[in-house]
PDB file of N, CA and C in Angstrom:
ATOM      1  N   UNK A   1      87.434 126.875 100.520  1.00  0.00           N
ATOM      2  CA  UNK A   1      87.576 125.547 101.060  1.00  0.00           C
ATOM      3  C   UNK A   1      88.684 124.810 100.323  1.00  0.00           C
ATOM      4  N   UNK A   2      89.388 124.043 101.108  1.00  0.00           N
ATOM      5  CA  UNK A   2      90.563 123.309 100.401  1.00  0.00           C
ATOM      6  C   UNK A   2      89.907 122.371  99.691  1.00  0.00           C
ATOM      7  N   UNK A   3      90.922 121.934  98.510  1.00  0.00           N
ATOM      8  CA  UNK A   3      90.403 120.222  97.908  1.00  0.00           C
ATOM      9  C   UNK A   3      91.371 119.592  97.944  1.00  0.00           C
ATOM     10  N   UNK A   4      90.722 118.404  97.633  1.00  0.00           N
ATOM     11  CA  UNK A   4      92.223 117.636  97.544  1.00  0.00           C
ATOM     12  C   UNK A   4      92.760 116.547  95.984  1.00  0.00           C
ATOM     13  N   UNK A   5      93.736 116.540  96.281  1.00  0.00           N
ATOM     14  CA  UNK A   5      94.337 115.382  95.175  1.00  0.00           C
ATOM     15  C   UNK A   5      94.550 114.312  95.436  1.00  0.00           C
ATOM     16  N   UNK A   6      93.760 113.133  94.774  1.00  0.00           N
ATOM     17  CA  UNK A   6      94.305 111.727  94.788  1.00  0.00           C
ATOM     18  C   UNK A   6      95.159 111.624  93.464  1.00  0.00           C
ATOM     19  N   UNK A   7      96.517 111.158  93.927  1.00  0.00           N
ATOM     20  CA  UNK A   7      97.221 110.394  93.127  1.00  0.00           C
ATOM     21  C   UNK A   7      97.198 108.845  93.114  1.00  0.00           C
ATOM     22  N   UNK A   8      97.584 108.117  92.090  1.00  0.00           N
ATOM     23  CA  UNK A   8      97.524 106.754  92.102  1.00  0.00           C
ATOM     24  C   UNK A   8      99.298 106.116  92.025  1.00  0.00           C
ATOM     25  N   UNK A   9      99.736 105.623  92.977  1.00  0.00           N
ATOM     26  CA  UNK A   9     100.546 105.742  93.612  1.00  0.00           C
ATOM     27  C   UNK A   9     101.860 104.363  93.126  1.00  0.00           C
ATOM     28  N   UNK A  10     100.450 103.459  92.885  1.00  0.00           N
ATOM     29  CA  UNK A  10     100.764 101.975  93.041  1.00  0.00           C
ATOM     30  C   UNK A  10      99.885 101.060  92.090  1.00  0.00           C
ATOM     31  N   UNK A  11      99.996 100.177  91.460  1.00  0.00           N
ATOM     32  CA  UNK A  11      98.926  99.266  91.537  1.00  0.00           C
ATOM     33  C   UNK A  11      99.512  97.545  91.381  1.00  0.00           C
ATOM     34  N   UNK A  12      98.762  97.143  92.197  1.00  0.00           N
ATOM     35  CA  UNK A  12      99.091  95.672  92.474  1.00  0.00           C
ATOM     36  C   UNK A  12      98.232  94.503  91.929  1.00  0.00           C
ATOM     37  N   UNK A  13      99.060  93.561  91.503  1.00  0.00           N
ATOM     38  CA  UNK A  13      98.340  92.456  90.967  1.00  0.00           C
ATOM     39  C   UNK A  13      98.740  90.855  91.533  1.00  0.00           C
ATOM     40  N   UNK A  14      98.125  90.320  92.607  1.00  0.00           N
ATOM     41  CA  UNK A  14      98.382  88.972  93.270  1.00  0.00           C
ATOM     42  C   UNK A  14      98.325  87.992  92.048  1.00  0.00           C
ATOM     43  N   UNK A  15      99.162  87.029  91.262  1.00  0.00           N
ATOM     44  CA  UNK A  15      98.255  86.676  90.475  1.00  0.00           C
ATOM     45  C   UNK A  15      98.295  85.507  90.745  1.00  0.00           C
ATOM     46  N   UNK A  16      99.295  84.965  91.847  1.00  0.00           N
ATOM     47  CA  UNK A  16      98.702  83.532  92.433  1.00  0.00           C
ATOM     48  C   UNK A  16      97.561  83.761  93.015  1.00  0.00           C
ATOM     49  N   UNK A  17      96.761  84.292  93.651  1.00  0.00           N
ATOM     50  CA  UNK A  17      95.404  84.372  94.187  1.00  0.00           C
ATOM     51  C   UNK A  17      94.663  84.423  93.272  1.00  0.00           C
ATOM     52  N   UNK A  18      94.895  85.418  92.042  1.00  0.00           N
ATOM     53  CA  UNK A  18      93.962  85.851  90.688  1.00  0.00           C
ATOM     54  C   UNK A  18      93.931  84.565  90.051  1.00  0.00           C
ATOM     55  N   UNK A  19      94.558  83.376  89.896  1.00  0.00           N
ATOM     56  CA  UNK A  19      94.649  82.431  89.074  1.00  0.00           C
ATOM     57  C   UNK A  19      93.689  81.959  90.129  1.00  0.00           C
ATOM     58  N   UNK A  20      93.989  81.318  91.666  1.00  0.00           N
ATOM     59  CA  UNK A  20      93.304  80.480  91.958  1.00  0.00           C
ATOM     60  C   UNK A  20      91.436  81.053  92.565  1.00  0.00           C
ATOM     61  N   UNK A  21      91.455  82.123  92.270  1.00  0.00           N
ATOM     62  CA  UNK A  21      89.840  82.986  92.928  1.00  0.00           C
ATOM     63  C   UNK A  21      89.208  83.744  91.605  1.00  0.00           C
ATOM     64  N   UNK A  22      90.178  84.440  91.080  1.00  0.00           N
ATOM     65  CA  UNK A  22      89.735  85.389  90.166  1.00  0.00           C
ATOM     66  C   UNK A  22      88.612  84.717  88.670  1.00  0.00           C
ATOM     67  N   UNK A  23      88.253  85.394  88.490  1.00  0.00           N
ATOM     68  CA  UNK A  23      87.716  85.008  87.116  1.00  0.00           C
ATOM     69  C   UNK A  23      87.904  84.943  85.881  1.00  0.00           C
ATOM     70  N   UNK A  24      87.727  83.775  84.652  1.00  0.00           N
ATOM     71  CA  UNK A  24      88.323  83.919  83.766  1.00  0.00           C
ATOM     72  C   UNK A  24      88.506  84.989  82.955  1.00  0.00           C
ATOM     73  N   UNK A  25      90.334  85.232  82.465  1.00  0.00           N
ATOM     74  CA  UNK A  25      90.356  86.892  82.052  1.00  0.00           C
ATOM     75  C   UNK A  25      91.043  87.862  82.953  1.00  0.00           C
ATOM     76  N   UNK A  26      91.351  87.373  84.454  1.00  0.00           N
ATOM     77  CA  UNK A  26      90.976  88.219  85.380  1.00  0.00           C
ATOM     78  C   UNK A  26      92.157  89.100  85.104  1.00  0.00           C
ATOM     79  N   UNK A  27      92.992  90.302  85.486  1.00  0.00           N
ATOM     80  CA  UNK A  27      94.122  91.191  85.359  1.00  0.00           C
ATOM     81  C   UNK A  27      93.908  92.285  86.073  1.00  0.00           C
ATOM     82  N   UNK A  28      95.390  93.025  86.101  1.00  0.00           N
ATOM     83  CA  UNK A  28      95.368  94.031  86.626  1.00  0.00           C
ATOM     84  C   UNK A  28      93.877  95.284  86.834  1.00  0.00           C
ATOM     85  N   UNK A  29      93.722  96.065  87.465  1.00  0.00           N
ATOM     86  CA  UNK A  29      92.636  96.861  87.793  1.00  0.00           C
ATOM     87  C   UNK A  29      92.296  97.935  86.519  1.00  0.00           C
ATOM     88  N   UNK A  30      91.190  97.329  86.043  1.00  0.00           N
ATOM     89  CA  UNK A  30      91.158  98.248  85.271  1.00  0.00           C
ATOM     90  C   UNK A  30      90.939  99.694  84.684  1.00  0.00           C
ATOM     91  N   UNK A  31      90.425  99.887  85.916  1.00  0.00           N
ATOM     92  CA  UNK A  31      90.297 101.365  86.194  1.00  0.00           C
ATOM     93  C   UNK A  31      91.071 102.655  86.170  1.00  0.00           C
ATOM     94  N   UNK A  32      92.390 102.212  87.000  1.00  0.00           N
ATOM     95  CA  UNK A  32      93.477 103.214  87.395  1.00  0.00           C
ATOM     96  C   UNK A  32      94.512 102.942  87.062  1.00  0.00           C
ATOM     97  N   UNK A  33      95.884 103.369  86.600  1.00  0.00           N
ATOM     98  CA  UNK A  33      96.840 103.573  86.218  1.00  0.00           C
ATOM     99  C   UNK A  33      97.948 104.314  86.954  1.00  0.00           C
ATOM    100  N   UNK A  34      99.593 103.496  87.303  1.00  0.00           N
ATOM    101  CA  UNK A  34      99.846 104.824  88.195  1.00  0.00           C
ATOM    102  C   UNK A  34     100.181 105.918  87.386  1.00  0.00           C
ATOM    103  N   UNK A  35     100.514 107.089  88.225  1.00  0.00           N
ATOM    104  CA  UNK A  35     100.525 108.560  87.804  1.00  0.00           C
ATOM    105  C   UNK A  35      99.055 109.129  87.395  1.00  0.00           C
ATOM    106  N   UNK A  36      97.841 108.760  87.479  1.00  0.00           N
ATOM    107  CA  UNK A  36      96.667 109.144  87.526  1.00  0.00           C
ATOM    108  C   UNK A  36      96.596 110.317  88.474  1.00  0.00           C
ATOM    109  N   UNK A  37      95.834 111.124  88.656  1.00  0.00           N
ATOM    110  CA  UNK A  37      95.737 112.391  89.121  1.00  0.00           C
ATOM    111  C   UNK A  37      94.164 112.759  89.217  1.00  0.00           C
ATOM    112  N   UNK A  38      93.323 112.702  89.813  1.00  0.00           N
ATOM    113  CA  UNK A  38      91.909 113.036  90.304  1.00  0.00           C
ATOM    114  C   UNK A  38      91.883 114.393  91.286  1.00  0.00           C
ATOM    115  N   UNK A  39      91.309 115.441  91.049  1.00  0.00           N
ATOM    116  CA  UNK A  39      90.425 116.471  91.995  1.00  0.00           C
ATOM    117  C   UNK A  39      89.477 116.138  92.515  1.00  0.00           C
ATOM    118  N   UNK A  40      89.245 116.133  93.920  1.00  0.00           N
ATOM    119  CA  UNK A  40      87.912 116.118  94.696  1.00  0.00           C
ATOM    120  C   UNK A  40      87.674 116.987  95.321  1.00  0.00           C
ATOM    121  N   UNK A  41      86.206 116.903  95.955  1.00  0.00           N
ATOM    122  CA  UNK A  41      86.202 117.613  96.971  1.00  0.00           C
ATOM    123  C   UNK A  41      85.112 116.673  97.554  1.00  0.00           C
ATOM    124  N   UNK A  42      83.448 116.766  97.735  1.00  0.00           N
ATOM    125  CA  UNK A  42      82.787 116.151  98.006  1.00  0.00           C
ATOM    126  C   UNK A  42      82.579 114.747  97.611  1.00  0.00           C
ATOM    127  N   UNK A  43      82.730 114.698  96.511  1.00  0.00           N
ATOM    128  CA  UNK A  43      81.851 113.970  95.164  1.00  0.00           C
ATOM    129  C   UNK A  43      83.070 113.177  94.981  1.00  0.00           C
ATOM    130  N   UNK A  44      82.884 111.860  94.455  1.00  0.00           N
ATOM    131  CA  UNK A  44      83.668 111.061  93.778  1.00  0.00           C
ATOM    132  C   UNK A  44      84.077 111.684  92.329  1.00  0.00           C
ATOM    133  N   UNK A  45      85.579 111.363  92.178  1.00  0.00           N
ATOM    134  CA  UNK A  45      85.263 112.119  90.606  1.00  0.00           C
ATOM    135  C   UNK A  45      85.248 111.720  89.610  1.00  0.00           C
ATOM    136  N   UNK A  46      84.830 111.995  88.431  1.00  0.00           N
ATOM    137  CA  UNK A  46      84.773 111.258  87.513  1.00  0.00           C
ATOM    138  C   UNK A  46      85.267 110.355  87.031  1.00  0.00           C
ATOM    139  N   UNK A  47      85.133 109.525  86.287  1.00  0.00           N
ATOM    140  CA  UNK A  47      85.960 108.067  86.402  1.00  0.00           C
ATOM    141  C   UNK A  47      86.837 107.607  87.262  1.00  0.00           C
ATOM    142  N   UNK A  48      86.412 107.638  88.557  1.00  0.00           N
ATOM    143  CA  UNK A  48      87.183 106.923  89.677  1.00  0.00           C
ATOM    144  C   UNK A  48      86.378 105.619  90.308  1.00  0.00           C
ATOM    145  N   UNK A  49      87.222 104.574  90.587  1.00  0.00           N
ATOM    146  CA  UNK A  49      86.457 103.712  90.912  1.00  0.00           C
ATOM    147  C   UNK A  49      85.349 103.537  91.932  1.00  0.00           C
ATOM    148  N   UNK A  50      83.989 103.241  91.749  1.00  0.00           N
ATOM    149  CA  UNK A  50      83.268 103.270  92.947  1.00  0.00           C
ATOM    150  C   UNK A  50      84.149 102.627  94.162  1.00  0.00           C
ATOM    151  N   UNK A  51      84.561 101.732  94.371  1.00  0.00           N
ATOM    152  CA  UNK A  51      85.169 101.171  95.319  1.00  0.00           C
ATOM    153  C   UNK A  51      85.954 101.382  95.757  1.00  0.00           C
ATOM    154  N   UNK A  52      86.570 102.035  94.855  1.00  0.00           N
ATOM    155  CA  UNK A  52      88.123 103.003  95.446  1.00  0.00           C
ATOM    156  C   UNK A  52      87.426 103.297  96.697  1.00  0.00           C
ATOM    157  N   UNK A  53      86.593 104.212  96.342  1.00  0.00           N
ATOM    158  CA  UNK A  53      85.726 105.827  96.629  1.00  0.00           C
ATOM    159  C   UNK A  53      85.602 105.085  98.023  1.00  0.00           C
ATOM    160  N   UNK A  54      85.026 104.563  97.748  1.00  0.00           N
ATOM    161  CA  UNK A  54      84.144 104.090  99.450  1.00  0.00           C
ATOM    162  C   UNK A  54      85.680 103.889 100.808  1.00  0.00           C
ATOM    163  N   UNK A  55      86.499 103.296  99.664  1.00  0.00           N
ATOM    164  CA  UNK A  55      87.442 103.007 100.965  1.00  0.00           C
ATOM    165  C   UNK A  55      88.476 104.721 101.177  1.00  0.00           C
ATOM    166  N   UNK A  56      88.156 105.572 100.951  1.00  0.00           N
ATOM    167  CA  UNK A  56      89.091 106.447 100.935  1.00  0.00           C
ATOM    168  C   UNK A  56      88.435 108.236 100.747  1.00  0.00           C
ATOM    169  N   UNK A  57      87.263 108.295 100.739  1.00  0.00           N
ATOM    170  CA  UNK A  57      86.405 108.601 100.906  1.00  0.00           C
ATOM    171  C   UNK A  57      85.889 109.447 102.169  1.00  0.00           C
ATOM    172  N   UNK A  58      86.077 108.668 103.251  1.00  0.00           N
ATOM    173  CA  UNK A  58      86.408 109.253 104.621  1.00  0.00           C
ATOM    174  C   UNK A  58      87.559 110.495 105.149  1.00  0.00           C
ATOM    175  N   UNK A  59      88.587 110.041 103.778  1.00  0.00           N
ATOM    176  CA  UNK A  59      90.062 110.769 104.142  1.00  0.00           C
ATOM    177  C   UNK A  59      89.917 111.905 103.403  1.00  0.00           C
ATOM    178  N   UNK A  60      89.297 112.371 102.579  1.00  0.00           N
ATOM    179  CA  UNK A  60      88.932 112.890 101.740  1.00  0.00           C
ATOM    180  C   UNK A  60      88.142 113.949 102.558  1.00  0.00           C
ATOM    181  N   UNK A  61      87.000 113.785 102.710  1.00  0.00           N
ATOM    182  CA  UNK A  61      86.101 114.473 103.776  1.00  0.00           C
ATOM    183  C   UNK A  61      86.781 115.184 104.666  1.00  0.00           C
ATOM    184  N   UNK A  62      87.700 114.737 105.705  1.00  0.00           N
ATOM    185  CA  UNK A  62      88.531 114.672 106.942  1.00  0.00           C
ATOM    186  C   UNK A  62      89.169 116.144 106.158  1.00  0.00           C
ATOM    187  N   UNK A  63      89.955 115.583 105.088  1.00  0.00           N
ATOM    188  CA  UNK A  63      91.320 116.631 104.282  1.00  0.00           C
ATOM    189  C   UNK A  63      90.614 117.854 103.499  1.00  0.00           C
ATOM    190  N   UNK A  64      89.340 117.771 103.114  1.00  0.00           N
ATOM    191  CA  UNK A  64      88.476 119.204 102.716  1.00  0.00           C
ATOM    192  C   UNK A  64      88.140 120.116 103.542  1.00  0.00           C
ATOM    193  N   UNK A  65      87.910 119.238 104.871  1.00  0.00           N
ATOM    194  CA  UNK A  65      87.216 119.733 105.978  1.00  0.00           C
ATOM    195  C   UNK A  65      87.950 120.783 106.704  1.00  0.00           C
ATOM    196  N   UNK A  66      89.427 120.484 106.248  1.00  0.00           N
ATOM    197  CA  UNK A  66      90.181 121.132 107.310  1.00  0.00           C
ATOM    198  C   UNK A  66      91.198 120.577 108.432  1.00  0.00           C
ATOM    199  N   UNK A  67      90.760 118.798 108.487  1.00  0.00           N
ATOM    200  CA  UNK A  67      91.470 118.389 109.603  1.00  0.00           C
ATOM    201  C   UNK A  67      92.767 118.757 110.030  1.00  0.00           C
ATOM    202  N   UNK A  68      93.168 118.767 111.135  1.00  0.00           N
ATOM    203  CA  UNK A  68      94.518 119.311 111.337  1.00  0.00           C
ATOM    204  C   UNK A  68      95.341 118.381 112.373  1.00  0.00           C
ATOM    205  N   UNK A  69      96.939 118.433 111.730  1.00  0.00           N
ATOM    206  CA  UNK A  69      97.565 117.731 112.151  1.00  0.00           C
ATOM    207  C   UNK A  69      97.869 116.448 111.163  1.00  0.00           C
ATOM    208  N   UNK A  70      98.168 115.168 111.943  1.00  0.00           N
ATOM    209  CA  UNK A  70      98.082 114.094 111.288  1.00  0.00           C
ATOM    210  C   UNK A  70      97.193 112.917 111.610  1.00  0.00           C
ATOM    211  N   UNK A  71      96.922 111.721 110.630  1.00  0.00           N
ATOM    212  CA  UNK A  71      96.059 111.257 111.394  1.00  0.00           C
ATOM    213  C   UNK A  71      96.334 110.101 112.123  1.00  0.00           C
ATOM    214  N   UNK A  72      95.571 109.427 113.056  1.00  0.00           N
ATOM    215  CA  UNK A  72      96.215 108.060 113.623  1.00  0.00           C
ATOM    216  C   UNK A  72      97.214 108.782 114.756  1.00  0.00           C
ATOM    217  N   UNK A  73      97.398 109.709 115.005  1.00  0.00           N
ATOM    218  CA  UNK A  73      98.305 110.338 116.329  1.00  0.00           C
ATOM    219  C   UNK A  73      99.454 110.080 116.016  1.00  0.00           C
ATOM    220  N   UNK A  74     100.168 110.933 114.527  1.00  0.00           N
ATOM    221  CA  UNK A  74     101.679 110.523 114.391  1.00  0.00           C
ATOM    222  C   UNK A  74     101.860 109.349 114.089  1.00  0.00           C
ATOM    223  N   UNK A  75     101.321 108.245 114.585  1.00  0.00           N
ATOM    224  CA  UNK A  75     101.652 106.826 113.753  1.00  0.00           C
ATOM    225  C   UNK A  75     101.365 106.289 112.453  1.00  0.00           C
ATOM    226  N   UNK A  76     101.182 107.509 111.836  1.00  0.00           N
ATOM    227  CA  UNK A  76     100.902 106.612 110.555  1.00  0.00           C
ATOM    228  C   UNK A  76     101.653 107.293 109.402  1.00  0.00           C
ATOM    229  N   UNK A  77     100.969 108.253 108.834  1.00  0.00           N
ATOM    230  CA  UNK A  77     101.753 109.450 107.733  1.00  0.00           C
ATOM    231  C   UNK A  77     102.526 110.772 108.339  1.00  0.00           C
ATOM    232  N   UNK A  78     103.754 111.175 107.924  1.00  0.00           N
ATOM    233  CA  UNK A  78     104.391 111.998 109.015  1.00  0.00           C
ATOM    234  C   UNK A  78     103.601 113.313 108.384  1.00  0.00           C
ATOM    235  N   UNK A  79     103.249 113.446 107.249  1.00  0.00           N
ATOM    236  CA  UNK A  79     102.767 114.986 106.413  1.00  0.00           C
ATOM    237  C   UNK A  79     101.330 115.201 107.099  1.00  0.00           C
ATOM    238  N   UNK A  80     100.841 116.181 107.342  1.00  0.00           N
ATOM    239  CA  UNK A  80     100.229 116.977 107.948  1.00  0.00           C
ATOM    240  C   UNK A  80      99.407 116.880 106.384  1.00  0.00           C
ATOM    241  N   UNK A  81      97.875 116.492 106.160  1.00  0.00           N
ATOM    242  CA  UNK A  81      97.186 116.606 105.289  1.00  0.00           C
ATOM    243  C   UNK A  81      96.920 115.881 104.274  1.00  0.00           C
ATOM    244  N   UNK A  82      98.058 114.159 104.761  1.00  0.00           N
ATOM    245  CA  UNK A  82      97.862 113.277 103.697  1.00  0.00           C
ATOM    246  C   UNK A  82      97.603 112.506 103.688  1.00  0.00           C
ATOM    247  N   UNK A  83      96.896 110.998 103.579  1.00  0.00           N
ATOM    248  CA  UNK A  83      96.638 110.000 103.740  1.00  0.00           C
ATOM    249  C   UNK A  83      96.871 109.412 102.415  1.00  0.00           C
ATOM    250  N   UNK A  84      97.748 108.151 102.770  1.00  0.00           N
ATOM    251  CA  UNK A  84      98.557 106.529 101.754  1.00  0.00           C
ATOM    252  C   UNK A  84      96.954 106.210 102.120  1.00  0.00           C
ATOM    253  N   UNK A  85      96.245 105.567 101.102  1.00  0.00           N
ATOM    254  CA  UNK A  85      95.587 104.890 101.309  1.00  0.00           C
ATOM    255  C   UNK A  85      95.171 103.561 100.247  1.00  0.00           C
ATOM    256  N   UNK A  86      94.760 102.343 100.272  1.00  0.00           N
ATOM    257  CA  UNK A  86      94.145 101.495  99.374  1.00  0.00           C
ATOM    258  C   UNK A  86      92.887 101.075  98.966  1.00  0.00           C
ATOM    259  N   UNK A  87      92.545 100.661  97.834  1.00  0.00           N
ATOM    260  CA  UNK A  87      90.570  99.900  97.623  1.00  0.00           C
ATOM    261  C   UNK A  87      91.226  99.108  98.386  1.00  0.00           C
ATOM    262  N   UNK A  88      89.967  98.183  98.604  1.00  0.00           N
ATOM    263  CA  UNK A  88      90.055  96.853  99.019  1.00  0.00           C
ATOM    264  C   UNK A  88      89.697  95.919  98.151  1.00  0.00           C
ATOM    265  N   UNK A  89      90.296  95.692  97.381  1.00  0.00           N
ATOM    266  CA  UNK A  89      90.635  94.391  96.254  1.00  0.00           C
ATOM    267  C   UNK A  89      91.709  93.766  96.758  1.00  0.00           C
ATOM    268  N   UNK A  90      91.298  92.824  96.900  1.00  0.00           N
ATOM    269  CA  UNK A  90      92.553  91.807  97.643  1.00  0.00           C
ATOM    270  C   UNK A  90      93.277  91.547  96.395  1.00  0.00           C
ATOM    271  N   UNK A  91      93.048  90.845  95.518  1.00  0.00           N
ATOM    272  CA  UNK A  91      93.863  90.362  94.085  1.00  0.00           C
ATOM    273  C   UNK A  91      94.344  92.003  93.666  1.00  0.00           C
ATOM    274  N   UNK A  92      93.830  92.668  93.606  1.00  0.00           N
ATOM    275  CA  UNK A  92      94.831  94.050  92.588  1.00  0.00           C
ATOM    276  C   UNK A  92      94.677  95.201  93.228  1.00  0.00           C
ATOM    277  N   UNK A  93      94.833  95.141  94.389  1.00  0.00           N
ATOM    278  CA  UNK A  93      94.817  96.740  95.199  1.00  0.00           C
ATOM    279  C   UNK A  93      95.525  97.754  94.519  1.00  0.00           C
ATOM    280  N   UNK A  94      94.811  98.936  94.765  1.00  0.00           N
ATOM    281  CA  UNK A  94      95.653 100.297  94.229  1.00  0.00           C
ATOM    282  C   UNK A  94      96.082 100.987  94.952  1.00  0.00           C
ATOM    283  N   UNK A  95      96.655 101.860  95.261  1.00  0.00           N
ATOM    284  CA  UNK A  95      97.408 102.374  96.615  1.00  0.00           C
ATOM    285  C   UNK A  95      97.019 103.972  95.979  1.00  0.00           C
ATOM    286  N   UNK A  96      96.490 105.126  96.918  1.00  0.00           N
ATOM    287  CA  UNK A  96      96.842 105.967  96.914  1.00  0.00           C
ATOM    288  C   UNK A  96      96.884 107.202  97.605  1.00  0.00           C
ATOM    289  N   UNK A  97      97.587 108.322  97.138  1.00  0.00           N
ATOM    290  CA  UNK A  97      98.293 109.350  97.582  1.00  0.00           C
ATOM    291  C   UNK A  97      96.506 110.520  97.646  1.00  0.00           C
ATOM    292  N   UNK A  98      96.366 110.769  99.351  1.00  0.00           N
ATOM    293  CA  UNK A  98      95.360 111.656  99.198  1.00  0.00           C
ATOM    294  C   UNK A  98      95.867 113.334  99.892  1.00  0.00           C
ATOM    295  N   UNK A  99      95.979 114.165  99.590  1.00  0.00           N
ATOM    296  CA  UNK A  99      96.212 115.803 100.373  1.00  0.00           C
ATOM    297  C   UNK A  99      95.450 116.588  99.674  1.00  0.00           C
ATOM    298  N   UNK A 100      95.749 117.375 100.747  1.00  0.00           N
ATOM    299  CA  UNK A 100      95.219 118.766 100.438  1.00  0.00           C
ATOM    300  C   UNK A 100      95.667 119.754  99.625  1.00  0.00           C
ATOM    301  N   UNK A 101      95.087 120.367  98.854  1.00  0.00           N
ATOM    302  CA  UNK A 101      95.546 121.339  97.969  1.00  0.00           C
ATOM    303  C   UNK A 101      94.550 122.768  98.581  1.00  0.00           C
ATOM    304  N   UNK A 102      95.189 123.888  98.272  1.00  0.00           N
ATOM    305  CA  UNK A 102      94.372 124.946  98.210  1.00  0.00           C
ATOM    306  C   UNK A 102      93.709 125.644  96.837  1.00  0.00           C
ATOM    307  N   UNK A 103      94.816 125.545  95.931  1.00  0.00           N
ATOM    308  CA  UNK A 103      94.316 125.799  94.467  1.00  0.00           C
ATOM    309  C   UNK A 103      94.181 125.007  93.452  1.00  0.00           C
ATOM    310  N   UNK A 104      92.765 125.121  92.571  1.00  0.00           N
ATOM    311  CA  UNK A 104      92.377 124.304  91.772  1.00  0.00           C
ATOM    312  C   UNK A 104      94.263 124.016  90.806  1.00  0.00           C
ATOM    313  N   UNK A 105      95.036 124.690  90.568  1.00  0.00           N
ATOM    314  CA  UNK A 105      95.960 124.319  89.484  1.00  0.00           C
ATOM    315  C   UNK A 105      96.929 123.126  89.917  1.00  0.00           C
ATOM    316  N   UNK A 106      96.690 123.565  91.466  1.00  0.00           N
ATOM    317  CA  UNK A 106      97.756 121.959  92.014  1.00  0.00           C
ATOM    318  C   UNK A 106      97.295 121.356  92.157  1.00  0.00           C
ATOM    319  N   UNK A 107      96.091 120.802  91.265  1.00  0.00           N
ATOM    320  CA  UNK A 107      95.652 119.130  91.250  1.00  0.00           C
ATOM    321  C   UNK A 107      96.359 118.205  89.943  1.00  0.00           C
ATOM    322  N   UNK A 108      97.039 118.908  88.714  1.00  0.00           N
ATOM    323  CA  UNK A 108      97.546 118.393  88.305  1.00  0.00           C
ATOM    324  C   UNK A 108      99.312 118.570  88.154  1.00  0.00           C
TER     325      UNK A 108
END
């Protein structure tokens, strides 16, 4: 069965919104870093954000499974097996890079 790799691609910090919503302290995400590198397959992986997970999670499934082609019908990612995707943190979204791999060594 294929797995796949999330890379962390991006990470964003609004901080006019973070000043006027966020909480005192508030900053960048603390979780992820870009150039981060995660293996999945089923399972969230270890130290990855729950919330990531949930929003990206689906693509993940889809890209183990086998899906074929691209998704969204060509309108979205031109690569065959990858999904750009983001959490949904409005103040510090993270952006990232999800495909398929076949061997455990190309996850890092």
């Amino acid at each position: 069965m294929a797995k796949c790799r999330i890379t962390v691609l991006e990470t964003q910090f609004n901080e006019k919104l973070a000043q006027e919503y966020g909480v005192e302290n508030f900053g960048p995400c603390p979780f992820h870093k870009v150039g981060q590198v995660f293996g999945a397959g089923y399972v969230k992986p270890e130290g990855f954000c729950d919330e990531a997970w949930k929003c990206i999670q689906h693509y993940v499934f889809a890209i183990v499974h086998g899906a074929q082609g691209t998704f969204f019908r060509n309108q979205w990612v031109w690569q065959e097996g990858v999904a750009i995707n983001s959490c949904n943190d409005g103040l510090r979204p993270v952006i990232f890079k999800v495909e398929r791999i076949h061997k455990q060594k190309d996850i890092k």
